[in-house]
PDB file of N, CA and C in Angstrom:
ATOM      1  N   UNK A   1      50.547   3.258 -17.024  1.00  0.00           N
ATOM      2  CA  UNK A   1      49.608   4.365 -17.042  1.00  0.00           C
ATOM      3  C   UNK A   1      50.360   5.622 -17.482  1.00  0.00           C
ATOM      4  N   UNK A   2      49.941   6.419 -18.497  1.00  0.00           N
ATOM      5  CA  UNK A   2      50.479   7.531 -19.032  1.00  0.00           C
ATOM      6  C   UNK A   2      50.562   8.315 -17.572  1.00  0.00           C
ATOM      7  N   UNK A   3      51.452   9.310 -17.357  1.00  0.00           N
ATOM      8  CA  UNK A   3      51.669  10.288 -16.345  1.00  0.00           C
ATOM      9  C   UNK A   3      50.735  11.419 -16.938  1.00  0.00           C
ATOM     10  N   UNK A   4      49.924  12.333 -16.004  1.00  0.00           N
ATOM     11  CA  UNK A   4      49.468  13.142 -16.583  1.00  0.00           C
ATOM     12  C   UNK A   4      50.017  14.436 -16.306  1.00  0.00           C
ATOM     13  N   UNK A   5      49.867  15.808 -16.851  1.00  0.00           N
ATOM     14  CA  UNK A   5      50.650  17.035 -16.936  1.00  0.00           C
ATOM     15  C   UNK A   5      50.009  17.648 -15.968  1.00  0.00           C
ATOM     16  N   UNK A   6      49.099  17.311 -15.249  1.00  0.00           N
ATOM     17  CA  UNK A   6      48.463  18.288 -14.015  1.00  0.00           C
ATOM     18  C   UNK A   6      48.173  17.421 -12.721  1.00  0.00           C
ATOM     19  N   UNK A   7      48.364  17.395 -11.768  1.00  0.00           N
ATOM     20  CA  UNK A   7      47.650  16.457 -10.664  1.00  0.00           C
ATOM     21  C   UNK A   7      46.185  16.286 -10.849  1.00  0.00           C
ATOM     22  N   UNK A   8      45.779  15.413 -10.399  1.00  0.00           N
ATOM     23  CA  UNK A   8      44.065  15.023 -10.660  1.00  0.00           C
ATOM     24  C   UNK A   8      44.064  13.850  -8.986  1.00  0.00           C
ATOM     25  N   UNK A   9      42.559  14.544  -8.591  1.00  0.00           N
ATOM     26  CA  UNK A   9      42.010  14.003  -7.516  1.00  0.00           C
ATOM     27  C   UNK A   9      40.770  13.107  -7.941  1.00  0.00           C
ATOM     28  N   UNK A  10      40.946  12.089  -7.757  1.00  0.00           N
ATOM     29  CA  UNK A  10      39.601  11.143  -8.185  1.00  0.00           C
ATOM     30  C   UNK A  10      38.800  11.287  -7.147  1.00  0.00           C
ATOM     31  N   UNK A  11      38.937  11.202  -5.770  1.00  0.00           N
ATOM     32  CA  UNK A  11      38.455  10.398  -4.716  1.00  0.00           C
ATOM     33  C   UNK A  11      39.085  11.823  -3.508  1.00  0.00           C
ATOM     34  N   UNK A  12      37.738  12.156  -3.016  1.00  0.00           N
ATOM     35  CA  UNK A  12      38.232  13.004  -1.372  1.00  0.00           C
ATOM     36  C   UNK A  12      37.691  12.000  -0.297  1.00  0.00           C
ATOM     37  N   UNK A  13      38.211  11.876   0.934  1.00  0.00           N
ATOM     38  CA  UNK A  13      37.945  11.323   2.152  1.00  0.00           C
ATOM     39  C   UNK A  13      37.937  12.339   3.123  1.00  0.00           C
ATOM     40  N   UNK A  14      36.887  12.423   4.162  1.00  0.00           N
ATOM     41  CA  UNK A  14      37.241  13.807   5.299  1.00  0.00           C
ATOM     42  C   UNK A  14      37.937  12.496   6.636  1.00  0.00           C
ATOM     43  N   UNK A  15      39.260  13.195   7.077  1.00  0.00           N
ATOM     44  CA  UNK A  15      39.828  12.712   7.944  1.00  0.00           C
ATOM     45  C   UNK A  15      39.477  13.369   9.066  1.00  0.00           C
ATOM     46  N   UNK A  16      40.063  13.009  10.720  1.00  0.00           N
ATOM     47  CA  UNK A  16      40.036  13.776  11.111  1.00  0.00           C
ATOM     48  C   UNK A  16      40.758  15.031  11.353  1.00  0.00           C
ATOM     49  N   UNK A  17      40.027  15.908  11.723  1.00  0.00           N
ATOM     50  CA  UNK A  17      40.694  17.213  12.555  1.00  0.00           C
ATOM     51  C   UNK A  17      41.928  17.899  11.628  1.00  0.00           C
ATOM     52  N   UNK A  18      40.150  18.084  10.687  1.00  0.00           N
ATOM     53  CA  UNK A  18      40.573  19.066   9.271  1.00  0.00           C
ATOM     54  C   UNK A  18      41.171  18.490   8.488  1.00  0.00           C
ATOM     55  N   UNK A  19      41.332  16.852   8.126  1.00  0.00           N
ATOM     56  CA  UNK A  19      42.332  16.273   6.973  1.00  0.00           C
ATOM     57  C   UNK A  19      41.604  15.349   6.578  1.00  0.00           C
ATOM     58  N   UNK A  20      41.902  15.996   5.233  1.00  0.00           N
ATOM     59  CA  UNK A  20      41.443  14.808   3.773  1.00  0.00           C
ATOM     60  C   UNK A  20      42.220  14.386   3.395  1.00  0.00           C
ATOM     61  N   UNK A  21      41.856  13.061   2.726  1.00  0.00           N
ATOM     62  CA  UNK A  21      42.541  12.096   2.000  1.00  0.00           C
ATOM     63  C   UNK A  21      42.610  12.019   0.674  1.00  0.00           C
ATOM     64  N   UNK A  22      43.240  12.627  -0.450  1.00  0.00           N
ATOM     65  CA  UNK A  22      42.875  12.980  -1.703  1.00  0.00           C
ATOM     66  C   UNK A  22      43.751  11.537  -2.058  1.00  0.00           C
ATOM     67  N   UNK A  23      42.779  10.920  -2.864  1.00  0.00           N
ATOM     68  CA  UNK A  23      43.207   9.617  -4.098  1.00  0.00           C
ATOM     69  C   UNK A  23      43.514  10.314  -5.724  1.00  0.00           C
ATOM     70  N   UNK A  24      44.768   9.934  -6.236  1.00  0.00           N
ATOM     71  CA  UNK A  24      45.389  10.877  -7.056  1.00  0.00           C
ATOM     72  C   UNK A  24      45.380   9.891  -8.434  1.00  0.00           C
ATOM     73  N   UNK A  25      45.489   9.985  -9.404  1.00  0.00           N
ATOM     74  CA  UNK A  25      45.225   9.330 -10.244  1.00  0.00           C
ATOM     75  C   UNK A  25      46.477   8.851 -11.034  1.00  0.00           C
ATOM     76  N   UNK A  26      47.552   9.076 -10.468  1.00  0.00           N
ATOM     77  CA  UNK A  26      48.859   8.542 -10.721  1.00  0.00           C
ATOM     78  C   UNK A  26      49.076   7.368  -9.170  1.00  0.00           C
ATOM     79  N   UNK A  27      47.952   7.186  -8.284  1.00  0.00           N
ATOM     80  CA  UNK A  27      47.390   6.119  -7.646  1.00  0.00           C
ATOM     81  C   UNK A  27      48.222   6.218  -6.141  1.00  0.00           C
ATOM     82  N   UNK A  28      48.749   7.740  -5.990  1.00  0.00           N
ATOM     83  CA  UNK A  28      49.211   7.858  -4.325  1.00  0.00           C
ATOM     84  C   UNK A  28      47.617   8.385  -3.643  1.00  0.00           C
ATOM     85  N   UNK A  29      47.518   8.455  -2.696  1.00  0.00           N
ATOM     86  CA  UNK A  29      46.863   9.108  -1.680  1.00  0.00           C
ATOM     87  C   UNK A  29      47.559   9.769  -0.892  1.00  0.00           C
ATOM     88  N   UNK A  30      46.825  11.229  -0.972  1.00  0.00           N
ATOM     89  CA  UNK A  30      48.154  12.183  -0.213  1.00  0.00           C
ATOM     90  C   UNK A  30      47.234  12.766   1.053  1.00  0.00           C
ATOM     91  N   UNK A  31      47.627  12.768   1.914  1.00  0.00           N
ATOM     92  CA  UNK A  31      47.442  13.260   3.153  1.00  0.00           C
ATOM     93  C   UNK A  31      47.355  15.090   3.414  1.00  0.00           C
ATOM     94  N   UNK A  32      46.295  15.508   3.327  1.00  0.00           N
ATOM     95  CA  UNK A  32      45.868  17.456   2.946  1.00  0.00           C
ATOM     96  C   UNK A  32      44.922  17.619   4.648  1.00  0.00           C
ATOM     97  N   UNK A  33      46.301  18.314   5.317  1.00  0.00           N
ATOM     98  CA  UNK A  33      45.777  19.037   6.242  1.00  0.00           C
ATOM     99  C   UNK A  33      45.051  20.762   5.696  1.00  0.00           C
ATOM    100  N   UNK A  34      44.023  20.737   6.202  1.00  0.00           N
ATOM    101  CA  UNK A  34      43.648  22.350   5.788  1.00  0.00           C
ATOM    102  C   UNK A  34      42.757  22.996   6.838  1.00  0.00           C
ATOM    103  N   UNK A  35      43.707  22.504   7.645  1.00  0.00           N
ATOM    104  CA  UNK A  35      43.027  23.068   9.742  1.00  0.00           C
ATOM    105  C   UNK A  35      43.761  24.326   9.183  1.00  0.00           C
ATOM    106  N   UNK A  36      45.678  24.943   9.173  1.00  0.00           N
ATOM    107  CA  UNK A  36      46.066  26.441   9.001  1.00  0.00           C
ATOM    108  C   UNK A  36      44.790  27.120   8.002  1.00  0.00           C
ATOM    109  N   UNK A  37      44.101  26.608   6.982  1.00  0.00           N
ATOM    110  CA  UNK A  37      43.513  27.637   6.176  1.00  0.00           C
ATOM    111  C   UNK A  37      42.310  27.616   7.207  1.00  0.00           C
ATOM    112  N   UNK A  38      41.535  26.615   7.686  1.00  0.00           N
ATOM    113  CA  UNK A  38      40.243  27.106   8.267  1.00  0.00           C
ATOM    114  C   UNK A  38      40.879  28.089   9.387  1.00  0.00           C
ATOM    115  N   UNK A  39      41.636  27.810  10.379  1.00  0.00           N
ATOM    116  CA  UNK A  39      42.205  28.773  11.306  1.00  0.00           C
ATOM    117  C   UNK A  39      42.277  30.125  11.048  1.00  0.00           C
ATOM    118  N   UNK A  40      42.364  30.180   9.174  1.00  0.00           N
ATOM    119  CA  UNK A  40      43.000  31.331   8.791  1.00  0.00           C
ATOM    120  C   UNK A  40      41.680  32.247   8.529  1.00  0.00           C
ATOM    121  N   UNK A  41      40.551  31.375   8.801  1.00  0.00           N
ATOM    122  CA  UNK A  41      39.370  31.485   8.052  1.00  0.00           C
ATOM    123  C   UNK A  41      38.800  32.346   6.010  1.00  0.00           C
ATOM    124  N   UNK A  42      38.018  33.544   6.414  1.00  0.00           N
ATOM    125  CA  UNK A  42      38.416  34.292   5.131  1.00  0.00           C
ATOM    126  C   UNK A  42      37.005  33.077   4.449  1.00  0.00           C
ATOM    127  N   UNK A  43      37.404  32.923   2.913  1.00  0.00           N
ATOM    128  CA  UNK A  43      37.129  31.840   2.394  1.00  0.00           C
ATOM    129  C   UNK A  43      36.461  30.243   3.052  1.00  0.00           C
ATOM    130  N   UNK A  44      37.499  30.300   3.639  1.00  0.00           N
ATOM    131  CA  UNK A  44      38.018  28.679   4.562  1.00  0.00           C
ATOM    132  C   UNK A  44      37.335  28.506   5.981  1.00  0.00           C
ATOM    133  N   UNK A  45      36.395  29.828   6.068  1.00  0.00           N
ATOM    134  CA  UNK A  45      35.564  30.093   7.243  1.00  0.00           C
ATOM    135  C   UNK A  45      34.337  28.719   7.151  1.00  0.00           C
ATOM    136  N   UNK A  46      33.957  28.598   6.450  1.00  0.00           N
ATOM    137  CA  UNK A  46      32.586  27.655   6.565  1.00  0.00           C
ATOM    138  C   UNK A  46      32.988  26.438   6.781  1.00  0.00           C
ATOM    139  N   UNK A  47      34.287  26.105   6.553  1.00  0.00           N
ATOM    140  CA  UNK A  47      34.543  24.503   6.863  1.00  0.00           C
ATOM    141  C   UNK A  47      34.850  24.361   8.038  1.00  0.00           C
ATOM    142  N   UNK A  48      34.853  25.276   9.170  1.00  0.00           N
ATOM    143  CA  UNK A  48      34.317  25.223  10.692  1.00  0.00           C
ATOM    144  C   UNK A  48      33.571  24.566  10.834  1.00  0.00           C
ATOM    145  N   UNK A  49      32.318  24.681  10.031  1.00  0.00           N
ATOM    146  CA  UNK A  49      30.913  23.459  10.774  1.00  0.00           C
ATOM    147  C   UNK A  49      31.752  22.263   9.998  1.00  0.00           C
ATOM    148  N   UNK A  50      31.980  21.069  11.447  1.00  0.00           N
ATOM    149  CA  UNK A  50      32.490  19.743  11.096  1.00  0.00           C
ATOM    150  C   UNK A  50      31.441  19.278   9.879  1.00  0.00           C
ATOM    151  N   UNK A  51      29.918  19.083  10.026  1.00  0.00           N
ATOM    152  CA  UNK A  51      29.197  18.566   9.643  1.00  0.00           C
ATOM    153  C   UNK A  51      29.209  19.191   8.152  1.00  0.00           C
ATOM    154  N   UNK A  52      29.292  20.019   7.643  1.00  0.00           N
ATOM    155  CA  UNK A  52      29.800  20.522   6.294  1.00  0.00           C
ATOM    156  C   UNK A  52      30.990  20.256   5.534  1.00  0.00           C
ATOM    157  N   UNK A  53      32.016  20.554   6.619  1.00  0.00           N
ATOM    158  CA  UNK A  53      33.285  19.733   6.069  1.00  0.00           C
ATOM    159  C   UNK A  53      33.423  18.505   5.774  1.00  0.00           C
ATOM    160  N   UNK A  54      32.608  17.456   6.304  1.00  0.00           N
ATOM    161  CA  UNK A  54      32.610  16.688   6.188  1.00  0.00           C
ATOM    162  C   UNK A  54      31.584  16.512   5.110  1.00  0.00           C
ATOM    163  N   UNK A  55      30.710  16.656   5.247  1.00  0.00           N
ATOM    164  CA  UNK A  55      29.150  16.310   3.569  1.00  0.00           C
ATOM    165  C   UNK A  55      28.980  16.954   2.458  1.00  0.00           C
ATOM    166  N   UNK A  56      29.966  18.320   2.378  1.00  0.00           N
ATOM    167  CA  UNK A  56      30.237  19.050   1.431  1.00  0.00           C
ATOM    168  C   UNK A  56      31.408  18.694   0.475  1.00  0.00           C
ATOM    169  N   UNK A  57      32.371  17.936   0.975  1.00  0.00           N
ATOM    170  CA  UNK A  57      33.320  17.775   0.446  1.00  0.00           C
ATOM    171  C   UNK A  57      33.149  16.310  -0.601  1.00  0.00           C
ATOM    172  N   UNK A  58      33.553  17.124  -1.568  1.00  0.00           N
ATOM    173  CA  UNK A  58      33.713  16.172  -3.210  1.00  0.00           C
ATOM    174  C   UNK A  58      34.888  16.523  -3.783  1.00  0.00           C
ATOM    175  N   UNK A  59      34.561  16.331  -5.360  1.00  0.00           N
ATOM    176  CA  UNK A  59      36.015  16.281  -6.186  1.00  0.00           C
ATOM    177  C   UNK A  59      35.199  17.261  -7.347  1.00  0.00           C
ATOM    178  N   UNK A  60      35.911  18.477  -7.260  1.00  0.00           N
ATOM    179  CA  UNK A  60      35.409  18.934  -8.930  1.00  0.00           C
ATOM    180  C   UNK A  60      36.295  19.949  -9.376  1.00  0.00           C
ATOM    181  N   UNK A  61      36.345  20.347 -10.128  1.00  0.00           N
ATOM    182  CA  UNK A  61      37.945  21.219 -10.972  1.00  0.00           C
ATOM    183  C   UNK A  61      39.417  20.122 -10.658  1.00  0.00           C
ATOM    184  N   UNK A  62      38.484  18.485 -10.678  1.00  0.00           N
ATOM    185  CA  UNK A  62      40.001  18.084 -11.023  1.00  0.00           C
ATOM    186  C   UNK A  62      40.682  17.917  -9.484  1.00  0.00           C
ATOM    187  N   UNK A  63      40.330  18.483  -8.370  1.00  0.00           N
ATOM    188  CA  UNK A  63      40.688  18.721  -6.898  1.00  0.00           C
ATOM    189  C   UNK A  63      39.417  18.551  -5.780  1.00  0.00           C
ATOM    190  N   UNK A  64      40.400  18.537  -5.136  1.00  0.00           N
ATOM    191  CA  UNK A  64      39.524  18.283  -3.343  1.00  0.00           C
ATOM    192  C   UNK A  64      38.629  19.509  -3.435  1.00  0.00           C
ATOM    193  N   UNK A  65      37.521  19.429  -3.338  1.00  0.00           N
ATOM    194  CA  UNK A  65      36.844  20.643  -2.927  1.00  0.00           C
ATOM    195  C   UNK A  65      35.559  20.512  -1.928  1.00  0.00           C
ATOM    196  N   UNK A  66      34.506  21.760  -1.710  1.00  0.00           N
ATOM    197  CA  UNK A  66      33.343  21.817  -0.861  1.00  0.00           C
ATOM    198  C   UNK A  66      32.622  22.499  -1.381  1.00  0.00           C
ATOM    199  N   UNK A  67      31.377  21.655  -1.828  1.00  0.00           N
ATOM    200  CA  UNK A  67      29.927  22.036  -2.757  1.00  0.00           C
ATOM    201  C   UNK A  67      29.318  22.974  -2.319  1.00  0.00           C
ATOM    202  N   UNK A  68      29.113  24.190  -2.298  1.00  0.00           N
ATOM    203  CA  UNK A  68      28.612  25.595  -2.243  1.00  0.00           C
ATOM    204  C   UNK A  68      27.027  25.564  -2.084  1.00  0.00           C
ATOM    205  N   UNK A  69      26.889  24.777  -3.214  1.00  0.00           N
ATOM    206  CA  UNK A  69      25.774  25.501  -3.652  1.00  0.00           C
ATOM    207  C   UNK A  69      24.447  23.646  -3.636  1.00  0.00           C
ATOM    208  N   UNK A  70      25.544  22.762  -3.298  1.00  0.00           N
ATOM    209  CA  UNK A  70      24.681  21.619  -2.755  1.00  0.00           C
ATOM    210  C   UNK A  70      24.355  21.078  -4.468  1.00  0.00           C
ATOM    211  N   UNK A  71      24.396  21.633  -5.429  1.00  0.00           N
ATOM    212  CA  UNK A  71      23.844  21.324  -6.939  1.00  0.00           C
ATOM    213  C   UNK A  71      25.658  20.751  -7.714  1.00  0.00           C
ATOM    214  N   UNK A  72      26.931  20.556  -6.974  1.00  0.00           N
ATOM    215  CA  UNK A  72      27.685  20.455  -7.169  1.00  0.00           C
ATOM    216  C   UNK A  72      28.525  21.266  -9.017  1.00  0.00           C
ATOM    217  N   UNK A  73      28.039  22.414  -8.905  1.00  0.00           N
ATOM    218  CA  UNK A  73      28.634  23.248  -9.715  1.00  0.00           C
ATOM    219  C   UNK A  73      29.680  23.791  -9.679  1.00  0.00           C
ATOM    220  N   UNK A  74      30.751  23.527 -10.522  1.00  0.00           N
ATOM    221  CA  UNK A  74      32.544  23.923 -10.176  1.00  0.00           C
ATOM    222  C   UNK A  74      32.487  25.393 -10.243  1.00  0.00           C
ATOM    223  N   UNK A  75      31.577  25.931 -10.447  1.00  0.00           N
ATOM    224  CA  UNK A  75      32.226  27.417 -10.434  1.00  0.00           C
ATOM    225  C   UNK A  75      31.621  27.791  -8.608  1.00  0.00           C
ATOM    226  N   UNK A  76      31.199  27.255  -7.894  1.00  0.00           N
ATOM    227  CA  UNK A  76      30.454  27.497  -6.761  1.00  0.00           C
ATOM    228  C   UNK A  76      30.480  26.802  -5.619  1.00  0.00           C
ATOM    229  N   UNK A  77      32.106  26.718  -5.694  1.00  0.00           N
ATOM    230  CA  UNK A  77      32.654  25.742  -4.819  1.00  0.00           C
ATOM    231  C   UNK A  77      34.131  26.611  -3.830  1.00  0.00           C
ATOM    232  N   UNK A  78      34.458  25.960  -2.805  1.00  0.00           N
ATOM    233  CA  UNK A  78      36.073  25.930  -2.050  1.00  0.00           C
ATOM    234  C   UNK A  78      36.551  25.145  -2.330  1.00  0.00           C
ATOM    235  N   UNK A  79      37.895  25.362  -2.921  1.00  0.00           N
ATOM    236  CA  UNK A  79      38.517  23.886  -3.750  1.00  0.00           C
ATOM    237  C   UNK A  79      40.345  24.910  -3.140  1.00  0.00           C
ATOM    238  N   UNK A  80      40.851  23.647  -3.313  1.00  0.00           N
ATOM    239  CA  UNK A  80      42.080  23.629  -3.450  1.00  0.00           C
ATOM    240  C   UNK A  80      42.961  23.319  -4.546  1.00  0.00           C
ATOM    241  N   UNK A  81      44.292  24.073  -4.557  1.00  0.00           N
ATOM    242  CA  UNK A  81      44.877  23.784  -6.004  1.00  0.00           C
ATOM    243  C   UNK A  81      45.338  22.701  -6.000  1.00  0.00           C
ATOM    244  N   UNK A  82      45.404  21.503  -6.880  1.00  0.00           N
ATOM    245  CA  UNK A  82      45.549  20.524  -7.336  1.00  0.00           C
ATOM    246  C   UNK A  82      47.388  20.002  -6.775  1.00  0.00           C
ATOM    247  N   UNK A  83      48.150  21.261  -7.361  1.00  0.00           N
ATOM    248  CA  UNK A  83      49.462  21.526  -7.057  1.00  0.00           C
ATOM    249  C   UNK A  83      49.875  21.712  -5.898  1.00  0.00           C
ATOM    250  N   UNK A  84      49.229  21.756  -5.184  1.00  0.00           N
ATOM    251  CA  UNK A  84      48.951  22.110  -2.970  1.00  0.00           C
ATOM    252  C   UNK A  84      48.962  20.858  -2.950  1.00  0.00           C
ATOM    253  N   UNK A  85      47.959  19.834  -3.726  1.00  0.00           N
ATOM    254  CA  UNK A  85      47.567  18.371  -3.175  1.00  0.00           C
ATOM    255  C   UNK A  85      48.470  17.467  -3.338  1.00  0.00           C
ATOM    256  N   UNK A  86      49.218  18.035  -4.813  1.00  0.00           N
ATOM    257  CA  UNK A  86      49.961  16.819  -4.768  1.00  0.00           C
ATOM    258  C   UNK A  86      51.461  16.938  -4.251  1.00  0.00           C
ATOM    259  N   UNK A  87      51.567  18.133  -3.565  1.00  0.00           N
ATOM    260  CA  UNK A  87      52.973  18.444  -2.673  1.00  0.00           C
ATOM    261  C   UNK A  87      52.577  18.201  -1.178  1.00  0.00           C
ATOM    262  N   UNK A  88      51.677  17.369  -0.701  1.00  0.00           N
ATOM    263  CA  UNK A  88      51.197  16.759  -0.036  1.00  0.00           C
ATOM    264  C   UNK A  88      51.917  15.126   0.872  1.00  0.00           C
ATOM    265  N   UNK A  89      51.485  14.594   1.641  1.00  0.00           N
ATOM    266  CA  UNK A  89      52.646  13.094   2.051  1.00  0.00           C
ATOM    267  C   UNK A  89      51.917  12.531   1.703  1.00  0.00           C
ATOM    268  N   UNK A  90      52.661  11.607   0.690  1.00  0.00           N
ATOM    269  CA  UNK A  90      52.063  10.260   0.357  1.00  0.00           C
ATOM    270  C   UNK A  90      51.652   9.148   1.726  1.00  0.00           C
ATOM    271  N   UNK A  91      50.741   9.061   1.360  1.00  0.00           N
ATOM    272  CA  UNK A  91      50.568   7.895   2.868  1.00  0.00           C
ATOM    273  C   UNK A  91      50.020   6.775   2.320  1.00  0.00           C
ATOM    274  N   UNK A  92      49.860   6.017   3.033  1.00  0.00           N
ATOM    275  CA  UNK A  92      49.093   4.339   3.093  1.00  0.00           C
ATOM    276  C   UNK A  92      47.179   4.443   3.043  1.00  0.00           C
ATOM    277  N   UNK A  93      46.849   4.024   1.941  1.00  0.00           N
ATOM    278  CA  UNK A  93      45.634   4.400   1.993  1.00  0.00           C
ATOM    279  C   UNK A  93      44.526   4.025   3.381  1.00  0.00           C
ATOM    280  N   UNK A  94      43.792   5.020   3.942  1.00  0.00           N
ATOM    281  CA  UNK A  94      43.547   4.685   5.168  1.00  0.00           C
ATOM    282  C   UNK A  94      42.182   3.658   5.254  1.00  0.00           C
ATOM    283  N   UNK A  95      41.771   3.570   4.349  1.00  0.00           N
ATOM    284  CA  UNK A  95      40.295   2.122   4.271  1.00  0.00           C
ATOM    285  C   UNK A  95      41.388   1.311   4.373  1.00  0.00           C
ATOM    286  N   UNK A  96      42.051   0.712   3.501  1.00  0.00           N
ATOM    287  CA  UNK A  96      42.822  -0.465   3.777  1.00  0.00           C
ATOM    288  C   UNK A  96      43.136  -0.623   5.083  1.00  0.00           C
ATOM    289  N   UNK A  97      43.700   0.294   5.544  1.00  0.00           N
ATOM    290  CA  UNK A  97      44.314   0.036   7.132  1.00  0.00           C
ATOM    291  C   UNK A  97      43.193  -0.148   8.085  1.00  0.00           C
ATOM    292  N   UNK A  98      42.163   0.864   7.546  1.00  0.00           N
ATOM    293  CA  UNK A  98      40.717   0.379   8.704  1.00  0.00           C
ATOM    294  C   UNK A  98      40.556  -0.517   9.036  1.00  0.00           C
TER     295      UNK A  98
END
């Protein structure tokens, strides 16, 4: 598989207690705590409601993000930089282990 020049998230999972599971397309799954940013709120305030964090969250600009606007439009989203995700721990994909 060619390496690509930017990280790319195919696949988000909501873990628990604020952690997603981003599936990367060079085929790690990296482990993205983002409890410090909700803590930090600001932005990162709405992913307080579990039930949002959890049903909002998709993949668009390429990264983990949370659909704004429910019509999944990249300009109208909370996303994380791609480069955050993939300096992330590689882990063991967690369906398999389920």
């Amino acid at each position: 598989m060619e390496e690509a020049l930017f990280p790319v998230v195919l696949q988000a999972i909501a873990g628990d207690d604020y952690t997603v599971y981003a599936y990367m397309l060079d085929g790690t799954v990296r482990k993205v705590s983002v409890k410090a940013l909700v803590e930090q709120g600001g932005v990162f305030e709405r992913l307080r409601d579990e039930s949002f964090f959890r049903e909002a969250l998709t993949v668009m600009n390429d990264t983990v993000a949370w659909d704004l606007s429910g019509e999944h439009d990249p300009t109208n989203c909370i996303d994380i930089d791609p480069f955050t995700i993939a300096e992330c721990e590689i882990v063991e994909d967690p369906i398999k282990a389920a």
